[in-house]
PDB file of N, CA and C in Angstrom:
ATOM      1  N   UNK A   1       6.033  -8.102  18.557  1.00  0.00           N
ATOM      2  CA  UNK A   1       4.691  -7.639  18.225  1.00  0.00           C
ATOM      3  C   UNK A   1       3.685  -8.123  19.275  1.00  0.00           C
ATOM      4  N   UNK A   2       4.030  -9.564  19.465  1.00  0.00           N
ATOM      5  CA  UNK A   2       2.713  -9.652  20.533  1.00  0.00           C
ATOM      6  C   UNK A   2       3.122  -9.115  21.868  1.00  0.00           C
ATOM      7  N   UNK A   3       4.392  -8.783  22.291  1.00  0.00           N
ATOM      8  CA  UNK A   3       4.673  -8.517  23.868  1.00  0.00           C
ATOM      9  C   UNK A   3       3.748  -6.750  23.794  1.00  0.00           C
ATOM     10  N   UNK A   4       4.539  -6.444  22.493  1.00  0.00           N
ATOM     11  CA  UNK A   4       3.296  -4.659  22.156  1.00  0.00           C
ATOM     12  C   UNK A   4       1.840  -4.440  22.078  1.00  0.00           C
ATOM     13  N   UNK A   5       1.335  -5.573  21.867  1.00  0.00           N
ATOM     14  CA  UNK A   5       0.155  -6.063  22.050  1.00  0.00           C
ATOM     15  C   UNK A   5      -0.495  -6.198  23.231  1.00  0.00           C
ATOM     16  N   UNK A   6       0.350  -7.043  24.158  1.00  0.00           N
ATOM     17  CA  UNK A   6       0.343  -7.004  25.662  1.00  0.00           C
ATOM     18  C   UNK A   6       0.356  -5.920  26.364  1.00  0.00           C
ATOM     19  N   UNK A   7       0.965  -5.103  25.763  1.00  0.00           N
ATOM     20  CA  UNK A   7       1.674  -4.132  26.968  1.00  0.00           C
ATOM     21  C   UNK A   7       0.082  -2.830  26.673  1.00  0.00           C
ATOM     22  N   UNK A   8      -0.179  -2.788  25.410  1.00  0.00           N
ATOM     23  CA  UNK A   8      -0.756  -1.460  25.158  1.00  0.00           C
ATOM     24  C   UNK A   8      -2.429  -2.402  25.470  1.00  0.00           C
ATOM     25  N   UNK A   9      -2.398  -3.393  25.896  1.00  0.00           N
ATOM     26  CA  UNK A   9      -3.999  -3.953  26.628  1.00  0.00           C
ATOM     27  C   UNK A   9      -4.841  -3.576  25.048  1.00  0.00           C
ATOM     28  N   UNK A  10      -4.192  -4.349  23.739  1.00  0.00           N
ATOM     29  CA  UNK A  10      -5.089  -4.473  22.796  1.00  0.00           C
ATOM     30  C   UNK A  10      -5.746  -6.100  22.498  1.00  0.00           C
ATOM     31  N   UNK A  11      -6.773  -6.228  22.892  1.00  0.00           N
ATOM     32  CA  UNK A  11      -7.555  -7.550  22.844  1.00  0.00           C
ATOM     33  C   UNK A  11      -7.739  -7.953  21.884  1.00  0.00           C
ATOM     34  N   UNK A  12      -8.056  -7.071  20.575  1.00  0.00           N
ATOM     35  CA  UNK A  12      -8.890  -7.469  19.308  1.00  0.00           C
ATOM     36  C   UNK A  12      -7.641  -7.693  18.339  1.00  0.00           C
ATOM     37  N   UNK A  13      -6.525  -8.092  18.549  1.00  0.00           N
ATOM     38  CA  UNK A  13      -5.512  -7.995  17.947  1.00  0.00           C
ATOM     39  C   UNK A  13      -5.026  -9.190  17.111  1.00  0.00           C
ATOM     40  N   UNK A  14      -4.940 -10.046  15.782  1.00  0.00           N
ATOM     41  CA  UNK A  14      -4.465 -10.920  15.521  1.00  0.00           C
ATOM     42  C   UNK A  14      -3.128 -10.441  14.749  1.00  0.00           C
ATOM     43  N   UNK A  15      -2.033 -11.570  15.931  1.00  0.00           N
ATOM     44  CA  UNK A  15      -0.786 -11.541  15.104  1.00  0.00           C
ATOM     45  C   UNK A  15      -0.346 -12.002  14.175  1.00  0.00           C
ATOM     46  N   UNK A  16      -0.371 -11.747  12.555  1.00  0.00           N
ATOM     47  CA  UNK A  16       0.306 -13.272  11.739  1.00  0.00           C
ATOM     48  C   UNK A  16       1.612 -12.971  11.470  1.00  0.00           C
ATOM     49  N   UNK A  17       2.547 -13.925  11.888  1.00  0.00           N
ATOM     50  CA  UNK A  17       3.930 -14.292  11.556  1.00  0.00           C
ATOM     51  C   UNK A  17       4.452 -14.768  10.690  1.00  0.00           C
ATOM     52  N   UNK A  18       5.227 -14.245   9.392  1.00  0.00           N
ATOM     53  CA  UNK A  18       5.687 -15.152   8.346  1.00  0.00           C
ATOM     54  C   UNK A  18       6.089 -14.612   7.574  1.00  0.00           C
ATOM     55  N   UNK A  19       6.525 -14.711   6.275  1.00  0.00           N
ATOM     56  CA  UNK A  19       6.170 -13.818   4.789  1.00  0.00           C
ATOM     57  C   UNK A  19       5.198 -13.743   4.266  1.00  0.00           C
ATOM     58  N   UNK A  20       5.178 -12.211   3.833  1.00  0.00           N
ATOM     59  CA  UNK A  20       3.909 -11.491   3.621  1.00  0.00           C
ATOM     60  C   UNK A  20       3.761 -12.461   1.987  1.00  0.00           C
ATOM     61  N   UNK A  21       4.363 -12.414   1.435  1.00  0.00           N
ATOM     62  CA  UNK A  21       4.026 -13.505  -0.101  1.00  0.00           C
ATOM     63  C   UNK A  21       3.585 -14.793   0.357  1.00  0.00           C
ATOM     64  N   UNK A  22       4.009 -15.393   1.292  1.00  0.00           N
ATOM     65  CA  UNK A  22       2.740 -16.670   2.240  1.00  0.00           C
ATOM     66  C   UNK A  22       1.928 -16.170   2.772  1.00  0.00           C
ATOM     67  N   UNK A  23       1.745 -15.350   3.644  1.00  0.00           N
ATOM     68  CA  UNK A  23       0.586 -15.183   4.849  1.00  0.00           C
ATOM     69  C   UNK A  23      -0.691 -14.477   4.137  1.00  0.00           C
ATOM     70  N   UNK A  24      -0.078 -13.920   3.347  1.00  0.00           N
ATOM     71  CA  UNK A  24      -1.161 -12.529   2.694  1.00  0.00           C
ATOM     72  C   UNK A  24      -2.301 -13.284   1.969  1.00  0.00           C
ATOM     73  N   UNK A  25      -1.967 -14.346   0.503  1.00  0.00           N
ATOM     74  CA  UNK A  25      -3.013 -15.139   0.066  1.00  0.00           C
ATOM     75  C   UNK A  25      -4.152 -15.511   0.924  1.00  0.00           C
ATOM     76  N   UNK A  26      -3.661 -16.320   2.454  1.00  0.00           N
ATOM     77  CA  UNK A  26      -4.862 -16.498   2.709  1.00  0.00           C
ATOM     78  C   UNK A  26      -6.230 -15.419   3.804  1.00  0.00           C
ATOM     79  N   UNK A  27      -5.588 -14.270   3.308  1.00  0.00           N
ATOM     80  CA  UNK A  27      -6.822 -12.806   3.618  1.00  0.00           C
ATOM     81  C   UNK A  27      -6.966 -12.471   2.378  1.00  0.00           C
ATOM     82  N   UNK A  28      -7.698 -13.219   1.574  1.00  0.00           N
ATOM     83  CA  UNK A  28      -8.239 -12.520  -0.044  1.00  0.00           C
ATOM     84  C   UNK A  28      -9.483 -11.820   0.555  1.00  0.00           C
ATOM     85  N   UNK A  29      -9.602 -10.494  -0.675  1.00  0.00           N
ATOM     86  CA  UNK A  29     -10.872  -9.824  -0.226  1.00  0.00           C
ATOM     87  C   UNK A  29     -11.172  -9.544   1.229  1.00  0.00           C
ATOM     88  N   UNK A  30     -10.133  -9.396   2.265  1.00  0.00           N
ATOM     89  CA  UNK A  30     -10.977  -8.830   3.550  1.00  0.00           C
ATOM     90  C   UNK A  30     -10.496  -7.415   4.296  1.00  0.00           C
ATOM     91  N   UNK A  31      -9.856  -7.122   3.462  1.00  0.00           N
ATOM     92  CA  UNK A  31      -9.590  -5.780   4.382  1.00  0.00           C
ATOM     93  C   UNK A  31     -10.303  -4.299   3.174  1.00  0.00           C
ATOM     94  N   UNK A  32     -10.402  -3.487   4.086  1.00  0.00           N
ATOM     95  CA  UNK A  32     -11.158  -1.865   3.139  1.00  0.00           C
ATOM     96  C   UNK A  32      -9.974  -0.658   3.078  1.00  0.00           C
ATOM     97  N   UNK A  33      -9.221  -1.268   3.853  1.00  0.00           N
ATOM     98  CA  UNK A  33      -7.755  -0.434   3.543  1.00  0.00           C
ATOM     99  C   UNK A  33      -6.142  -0.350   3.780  1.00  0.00           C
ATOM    100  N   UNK A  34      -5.217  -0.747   2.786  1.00  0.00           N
ATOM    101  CA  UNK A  34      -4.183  -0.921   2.746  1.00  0.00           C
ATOM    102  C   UNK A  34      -2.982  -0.010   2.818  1.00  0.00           C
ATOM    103  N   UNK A  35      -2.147   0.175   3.532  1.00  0.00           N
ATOM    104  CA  UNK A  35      -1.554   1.312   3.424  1.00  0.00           C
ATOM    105  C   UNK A  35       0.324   0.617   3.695  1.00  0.00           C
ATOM    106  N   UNK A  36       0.648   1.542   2.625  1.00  0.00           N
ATOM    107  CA  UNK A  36       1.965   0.685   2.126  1.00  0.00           C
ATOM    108  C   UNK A  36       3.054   2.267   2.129  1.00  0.00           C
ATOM    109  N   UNK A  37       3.723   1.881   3.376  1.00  0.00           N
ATOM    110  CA  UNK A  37       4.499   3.239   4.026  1.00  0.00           C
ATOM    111  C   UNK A  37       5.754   3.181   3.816  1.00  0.00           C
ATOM    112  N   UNK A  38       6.583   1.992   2.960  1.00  0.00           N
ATOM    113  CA  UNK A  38       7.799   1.966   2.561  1.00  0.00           C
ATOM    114  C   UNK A  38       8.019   2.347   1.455  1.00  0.00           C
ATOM    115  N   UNK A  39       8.127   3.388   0.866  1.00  0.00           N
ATOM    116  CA  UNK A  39       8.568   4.077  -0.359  1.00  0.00           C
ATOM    117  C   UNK A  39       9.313   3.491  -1.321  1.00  0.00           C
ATOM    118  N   UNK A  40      10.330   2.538  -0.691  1.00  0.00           N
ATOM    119  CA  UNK A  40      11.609   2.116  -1.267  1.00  0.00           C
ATOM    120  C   UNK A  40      10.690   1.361  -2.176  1.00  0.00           C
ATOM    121  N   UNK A  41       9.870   0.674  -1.828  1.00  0.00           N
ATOM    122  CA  UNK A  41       9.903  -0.985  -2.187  1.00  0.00           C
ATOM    123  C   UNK A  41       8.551  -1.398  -2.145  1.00  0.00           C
ATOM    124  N   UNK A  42       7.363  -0.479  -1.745  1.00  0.00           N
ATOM    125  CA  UNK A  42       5.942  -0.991  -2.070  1.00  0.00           C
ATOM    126  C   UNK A  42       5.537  -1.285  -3.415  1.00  0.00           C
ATOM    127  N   UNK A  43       6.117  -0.924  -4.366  1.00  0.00           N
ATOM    128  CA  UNK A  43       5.425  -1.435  -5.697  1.00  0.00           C
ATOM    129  C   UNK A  43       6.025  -2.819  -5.838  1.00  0.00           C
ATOM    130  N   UNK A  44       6.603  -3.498  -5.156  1.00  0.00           N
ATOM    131  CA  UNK A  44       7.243  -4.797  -5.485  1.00  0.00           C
ATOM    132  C   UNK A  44       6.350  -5.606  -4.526  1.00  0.00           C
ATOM    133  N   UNK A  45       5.576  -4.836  -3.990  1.00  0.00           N
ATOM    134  CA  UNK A  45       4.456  -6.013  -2.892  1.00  0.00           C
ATOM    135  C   UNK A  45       3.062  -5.453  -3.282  1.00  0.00           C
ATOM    136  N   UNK A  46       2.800  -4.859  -4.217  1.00  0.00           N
ATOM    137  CA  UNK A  46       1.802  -4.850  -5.117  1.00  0.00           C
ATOM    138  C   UNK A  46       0.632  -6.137  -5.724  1.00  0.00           C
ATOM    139  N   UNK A  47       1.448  -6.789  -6.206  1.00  0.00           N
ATOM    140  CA  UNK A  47       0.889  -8.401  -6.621  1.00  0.00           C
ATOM    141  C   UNK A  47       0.936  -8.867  -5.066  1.00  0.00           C
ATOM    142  N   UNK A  48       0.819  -9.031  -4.446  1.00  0.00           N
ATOM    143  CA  UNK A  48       0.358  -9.613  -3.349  1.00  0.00           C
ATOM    144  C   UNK A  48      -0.936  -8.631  -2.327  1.00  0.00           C
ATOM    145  N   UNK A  49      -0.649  -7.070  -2.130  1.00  0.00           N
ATOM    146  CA  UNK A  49      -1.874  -6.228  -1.625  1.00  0.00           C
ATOM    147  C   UNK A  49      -2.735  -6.072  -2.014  1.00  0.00           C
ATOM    148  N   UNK A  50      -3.097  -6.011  -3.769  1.00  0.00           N
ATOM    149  CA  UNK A  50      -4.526  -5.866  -4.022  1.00  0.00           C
ATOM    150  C   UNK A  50      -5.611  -7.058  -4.159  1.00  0.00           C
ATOM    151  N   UNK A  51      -4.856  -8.416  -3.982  1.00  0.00           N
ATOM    152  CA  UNK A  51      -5.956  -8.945  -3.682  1.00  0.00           C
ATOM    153  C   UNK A  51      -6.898  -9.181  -2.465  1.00  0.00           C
ATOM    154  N   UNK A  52      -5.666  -8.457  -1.433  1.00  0.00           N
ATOM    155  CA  UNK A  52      -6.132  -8.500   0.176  1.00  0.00           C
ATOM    156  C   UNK A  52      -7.719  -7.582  -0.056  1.00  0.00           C
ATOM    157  N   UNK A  53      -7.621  -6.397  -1.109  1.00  0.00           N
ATOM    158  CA  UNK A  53      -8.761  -5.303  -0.569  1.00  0.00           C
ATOM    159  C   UNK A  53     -10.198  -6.011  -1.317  1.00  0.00           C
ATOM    160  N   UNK A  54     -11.150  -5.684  -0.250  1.00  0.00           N
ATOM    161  CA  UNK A  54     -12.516  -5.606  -0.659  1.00  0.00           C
ATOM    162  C   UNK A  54     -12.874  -5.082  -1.879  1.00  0.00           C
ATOM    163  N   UNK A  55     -14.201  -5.168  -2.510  1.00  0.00           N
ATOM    164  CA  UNK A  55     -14.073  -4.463  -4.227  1.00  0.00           C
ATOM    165  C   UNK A  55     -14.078  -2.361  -3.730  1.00  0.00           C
ATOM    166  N   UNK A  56     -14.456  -2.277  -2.362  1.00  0.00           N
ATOM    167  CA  UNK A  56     -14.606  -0.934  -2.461  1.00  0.00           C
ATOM    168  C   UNK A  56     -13.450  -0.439  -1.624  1.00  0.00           C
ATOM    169  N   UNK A  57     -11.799  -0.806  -1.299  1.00  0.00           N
ATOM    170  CA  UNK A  57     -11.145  -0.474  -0.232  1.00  0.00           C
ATOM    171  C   UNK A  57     -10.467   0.319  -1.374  1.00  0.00           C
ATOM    172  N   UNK A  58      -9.675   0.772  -0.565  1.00  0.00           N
ATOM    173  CA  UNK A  58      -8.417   2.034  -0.555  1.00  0.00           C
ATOM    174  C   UNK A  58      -6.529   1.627  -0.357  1.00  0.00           C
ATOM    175  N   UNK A  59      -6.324   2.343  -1.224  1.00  0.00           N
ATOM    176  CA  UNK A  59      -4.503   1.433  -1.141  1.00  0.00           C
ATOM    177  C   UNK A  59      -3.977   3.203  -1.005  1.00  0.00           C
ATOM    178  N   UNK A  60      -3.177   3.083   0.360  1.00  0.00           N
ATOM    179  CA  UNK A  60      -2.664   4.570   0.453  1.00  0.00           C
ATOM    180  C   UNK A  60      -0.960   3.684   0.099  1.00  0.00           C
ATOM    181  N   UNK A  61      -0.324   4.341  -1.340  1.00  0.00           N
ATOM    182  CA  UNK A  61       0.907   4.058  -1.664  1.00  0.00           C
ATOM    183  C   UNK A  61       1.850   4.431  -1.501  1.00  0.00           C
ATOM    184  N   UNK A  62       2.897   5.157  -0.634  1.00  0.00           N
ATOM    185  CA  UNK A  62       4.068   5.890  -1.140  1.00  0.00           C
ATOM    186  C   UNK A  62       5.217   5.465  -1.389  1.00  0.00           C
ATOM    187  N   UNK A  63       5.777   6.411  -2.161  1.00  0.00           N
ATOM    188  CA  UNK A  63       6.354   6.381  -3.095  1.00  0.00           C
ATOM    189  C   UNK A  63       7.569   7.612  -3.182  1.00  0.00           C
ATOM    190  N   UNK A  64       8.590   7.323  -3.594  1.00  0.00           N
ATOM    191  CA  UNK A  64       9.669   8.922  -4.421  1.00  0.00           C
ATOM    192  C   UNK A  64       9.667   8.956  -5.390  1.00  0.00           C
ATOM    193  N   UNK A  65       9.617  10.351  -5.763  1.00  0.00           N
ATOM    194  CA  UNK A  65       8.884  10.507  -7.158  1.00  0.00           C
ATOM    195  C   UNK A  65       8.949  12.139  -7.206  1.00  0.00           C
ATOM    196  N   UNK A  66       9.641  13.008  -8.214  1.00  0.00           N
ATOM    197  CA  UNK A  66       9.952  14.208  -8.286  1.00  0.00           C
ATOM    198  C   UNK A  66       8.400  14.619  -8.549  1.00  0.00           C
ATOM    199  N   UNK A  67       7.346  14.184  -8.740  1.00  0.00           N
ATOM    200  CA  UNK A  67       5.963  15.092  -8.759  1.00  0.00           C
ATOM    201  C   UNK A  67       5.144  14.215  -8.331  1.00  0.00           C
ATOM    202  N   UNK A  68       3.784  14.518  -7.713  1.00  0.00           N
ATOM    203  CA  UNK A  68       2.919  13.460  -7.779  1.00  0.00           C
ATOM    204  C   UNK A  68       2.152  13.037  -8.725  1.00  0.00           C
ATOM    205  N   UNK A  69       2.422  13.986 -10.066  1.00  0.00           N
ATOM    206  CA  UNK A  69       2.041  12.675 -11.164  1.00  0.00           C
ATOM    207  C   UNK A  69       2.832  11.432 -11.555  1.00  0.00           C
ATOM    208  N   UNK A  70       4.595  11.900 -11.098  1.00  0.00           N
ATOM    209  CA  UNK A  70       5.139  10.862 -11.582  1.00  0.00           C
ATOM    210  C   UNK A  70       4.767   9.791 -10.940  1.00  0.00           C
ATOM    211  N   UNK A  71       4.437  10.033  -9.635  1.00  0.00           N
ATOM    212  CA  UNK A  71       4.658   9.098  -8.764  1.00  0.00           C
ATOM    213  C   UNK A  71       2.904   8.008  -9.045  1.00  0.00           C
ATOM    214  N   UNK A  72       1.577   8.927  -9.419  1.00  0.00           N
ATOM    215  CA  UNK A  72       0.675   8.350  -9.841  1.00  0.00           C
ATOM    216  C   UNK A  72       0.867   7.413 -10.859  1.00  0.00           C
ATOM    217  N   UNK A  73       1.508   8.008 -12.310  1.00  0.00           N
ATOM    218  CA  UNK A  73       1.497   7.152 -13.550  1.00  0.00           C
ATOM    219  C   UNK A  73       2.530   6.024 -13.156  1.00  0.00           C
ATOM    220  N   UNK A  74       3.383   5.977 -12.215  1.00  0.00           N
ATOM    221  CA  UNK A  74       4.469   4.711 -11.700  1.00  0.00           C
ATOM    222  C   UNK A  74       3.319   3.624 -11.260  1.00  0.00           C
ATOM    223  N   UNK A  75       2.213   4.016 -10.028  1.00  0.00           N
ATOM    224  CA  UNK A  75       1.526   3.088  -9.641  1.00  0.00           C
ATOM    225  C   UNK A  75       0.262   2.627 -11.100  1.00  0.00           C
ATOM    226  N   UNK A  76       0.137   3.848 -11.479  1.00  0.00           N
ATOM    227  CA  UNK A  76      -0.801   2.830 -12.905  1.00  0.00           C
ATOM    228  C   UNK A  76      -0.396   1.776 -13.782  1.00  0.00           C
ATOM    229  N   UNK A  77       1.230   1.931 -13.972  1.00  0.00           N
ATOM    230  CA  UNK A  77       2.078   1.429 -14.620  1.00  0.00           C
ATOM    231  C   UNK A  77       2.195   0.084 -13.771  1.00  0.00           C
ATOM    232  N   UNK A  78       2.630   0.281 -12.456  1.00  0.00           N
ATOM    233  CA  UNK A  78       2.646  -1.215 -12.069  1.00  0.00           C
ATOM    234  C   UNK A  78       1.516  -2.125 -11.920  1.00  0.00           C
ATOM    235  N   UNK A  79       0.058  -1.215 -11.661  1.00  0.00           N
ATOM    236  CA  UNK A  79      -0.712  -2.013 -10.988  1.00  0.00           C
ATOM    237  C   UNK A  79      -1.594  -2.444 -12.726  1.00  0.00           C
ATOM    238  N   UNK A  80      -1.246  -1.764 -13.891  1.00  0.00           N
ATOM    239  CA  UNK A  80      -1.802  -2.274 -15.167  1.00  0.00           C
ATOM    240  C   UNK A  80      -1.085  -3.829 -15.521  1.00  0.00           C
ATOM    241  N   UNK A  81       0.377  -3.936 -15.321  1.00  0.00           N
ATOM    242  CA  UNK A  81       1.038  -4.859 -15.805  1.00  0.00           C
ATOM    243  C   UNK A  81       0.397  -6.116 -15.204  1.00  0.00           C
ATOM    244  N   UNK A  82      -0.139  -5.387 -13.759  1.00  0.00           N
ATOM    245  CA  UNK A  82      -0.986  -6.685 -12.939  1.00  0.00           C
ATOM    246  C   UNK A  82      -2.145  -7.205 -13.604  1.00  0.00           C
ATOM    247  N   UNK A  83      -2.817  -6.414 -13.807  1.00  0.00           N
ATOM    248  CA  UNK A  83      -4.408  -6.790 -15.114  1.00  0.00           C
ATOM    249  C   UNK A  83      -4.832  -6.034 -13.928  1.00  0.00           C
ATOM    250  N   UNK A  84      -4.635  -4.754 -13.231  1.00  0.00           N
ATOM    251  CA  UNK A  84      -5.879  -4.160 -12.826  1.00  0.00           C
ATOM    252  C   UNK A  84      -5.564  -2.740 -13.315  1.00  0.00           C
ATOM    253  N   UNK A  85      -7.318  -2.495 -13.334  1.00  0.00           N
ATOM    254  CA  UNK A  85      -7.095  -0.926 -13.431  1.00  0.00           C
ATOM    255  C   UNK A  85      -7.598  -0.424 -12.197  1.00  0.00           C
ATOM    256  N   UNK A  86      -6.828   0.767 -12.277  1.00  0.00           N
ATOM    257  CA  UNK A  86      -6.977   1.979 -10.840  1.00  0.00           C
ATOM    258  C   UNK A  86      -7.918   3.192 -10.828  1.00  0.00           C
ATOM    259  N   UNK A  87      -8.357   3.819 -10.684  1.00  0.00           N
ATOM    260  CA  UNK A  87      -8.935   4.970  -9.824  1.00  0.00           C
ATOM    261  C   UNK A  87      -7.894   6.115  -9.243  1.00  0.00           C
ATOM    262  N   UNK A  88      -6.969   6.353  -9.416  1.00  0.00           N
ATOM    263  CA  UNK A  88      -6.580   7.339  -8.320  1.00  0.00           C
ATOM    264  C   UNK A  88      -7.180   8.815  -8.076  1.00  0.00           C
ATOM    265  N   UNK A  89      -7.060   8.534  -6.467  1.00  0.00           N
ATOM    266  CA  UNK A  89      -8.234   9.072  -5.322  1.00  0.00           C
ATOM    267  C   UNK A  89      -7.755  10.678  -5.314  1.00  0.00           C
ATOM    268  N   UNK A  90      -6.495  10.443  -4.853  1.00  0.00           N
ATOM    269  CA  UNK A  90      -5.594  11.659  -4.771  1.00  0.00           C
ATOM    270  C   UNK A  90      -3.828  11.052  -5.104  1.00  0.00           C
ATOM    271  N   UNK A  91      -3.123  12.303  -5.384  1.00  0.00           N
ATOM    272  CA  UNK A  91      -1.871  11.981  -5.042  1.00  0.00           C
ATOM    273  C   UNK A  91      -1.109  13.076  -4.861  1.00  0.00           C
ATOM    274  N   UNK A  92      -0.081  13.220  -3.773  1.00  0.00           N
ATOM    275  CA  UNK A  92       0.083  14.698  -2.822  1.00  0.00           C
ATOM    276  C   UNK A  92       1.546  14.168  -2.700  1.00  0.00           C
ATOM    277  N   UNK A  93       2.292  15.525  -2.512  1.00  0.00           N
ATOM    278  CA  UNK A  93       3.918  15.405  -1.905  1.00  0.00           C
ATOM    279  C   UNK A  93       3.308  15.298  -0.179  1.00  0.00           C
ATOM    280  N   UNK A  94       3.838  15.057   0.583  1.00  0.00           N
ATOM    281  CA  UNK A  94       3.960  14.855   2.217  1.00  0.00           C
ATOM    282  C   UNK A  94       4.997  14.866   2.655  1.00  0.00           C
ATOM    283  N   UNK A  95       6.194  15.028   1.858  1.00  0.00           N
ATOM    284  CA  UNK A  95       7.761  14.646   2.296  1.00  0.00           C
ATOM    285  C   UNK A  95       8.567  15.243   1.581  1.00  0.00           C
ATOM    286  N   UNK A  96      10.035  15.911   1.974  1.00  0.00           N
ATOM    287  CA  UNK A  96      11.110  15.766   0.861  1.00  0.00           C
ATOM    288  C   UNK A  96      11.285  14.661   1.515  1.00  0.00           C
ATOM    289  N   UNK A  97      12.888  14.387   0.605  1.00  0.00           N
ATOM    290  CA  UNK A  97      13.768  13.141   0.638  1.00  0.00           C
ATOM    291  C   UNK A  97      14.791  13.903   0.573  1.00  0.00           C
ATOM    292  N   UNK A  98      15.092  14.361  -1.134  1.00  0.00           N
ATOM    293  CA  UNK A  98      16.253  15.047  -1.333  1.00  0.00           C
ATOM    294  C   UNK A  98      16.191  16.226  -1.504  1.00  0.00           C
ATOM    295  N   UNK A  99      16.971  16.719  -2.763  1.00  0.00           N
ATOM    296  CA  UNK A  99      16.459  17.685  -3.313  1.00  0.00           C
ATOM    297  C   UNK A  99      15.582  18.076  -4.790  1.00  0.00           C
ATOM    298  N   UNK A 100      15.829  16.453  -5.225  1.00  0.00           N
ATOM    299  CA  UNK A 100      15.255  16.525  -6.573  1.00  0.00           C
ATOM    300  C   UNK A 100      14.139  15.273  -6.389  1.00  0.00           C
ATOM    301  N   UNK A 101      13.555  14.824  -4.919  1.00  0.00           N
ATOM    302  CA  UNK A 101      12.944  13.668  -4.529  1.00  0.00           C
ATOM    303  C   UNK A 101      12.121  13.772  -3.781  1.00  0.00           C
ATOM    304  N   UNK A 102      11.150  13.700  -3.828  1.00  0.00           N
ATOM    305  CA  UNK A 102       9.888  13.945  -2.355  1.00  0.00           C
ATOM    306  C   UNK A 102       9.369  12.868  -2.059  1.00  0.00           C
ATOM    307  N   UNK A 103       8.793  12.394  -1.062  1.00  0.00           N
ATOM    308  CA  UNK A 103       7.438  11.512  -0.873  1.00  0.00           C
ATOM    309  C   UNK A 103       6.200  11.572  -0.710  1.00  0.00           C
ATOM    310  N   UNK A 104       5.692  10.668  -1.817  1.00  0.00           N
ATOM    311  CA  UNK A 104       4.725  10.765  -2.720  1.00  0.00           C
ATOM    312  C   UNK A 104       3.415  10.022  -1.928  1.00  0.00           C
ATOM    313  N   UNK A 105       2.395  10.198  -1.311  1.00  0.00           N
ATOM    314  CA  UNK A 105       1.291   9.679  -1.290  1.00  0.00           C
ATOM    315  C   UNK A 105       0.376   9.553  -2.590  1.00  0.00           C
ATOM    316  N   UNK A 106      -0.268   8.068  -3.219  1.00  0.00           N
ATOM    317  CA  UNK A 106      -1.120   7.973  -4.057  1.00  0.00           C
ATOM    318  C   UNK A 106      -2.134   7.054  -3.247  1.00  0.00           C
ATOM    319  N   UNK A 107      -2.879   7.771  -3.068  1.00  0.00           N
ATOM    320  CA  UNK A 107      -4.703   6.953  -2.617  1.00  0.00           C
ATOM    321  C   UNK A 107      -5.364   6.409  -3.905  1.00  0.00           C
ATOM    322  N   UNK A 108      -5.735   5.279  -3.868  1.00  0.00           N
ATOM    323  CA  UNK A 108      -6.433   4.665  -5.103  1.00  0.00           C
ATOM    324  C   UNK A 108      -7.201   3.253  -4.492  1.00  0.00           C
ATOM    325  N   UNK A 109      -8.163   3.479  -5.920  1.00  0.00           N
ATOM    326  CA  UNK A 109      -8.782   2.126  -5.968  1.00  0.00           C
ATOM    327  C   UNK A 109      -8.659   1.275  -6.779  1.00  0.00           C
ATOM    328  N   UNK A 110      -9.190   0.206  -6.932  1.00  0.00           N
ATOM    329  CA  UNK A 110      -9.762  -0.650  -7.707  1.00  0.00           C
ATOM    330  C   UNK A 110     -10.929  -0.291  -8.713  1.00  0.00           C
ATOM    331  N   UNK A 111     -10.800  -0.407  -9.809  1.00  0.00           N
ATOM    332  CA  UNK A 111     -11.610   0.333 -10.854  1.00  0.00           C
ATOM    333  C   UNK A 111     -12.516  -0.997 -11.330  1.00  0.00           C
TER     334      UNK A 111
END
């Protein structure tokens, strides 16, 4: 990461190295938008991303999920068990997978 850093002459760049369940706590509240591009496995790093966002940021989620409601009421479902409630912004297919599986974008907030 930092040699890619180097190479593409990005200055404003901080690298943090570690696990994201260590490193993440200490950026509470500073980022306006999160975007979680592993389908498999973003709702399991859930309890650790929404405390990163500001009260007004954006969590772009995806997800597989035969509709994009399923794939919405999955993230309400996880992010309620957390004690938050959501907003969702939008939620759109962008992908197959299979044939009975697509990928699911859900944009949401913090309610």
């Amino acid at each position: 990461m930092n040699e890619n850093v180097k190479l593409n002459k990005l200055g404003n760049v901080v690298v943090i190295e570690g696990d994201v369940k260590k490193e993440a706590p200490k950026l509470e509240g500073r980022f306006d938008r999160i975007i979680m591009p592993l389908p498999k496995d973003a709702g399991s790093f859930l309890d650790v991303s929404l405390p990163l966002l500001k009260k007004s940021g954006m969590v772009h989620f995806y997800d597989f999920a035969r509709t994009p409601e399923d794939s919405a009421n999955k993230v309400k479902k996880i992010t309620s068990d957390l004690g938050y409630e959501i907003k969702v912004v939008e939620a759109l297919e962008c992908g197959s997978y299979s044939p009975c599986l697509s990928r699911m974008c859900v944009d949401f907030k913090i309610a």
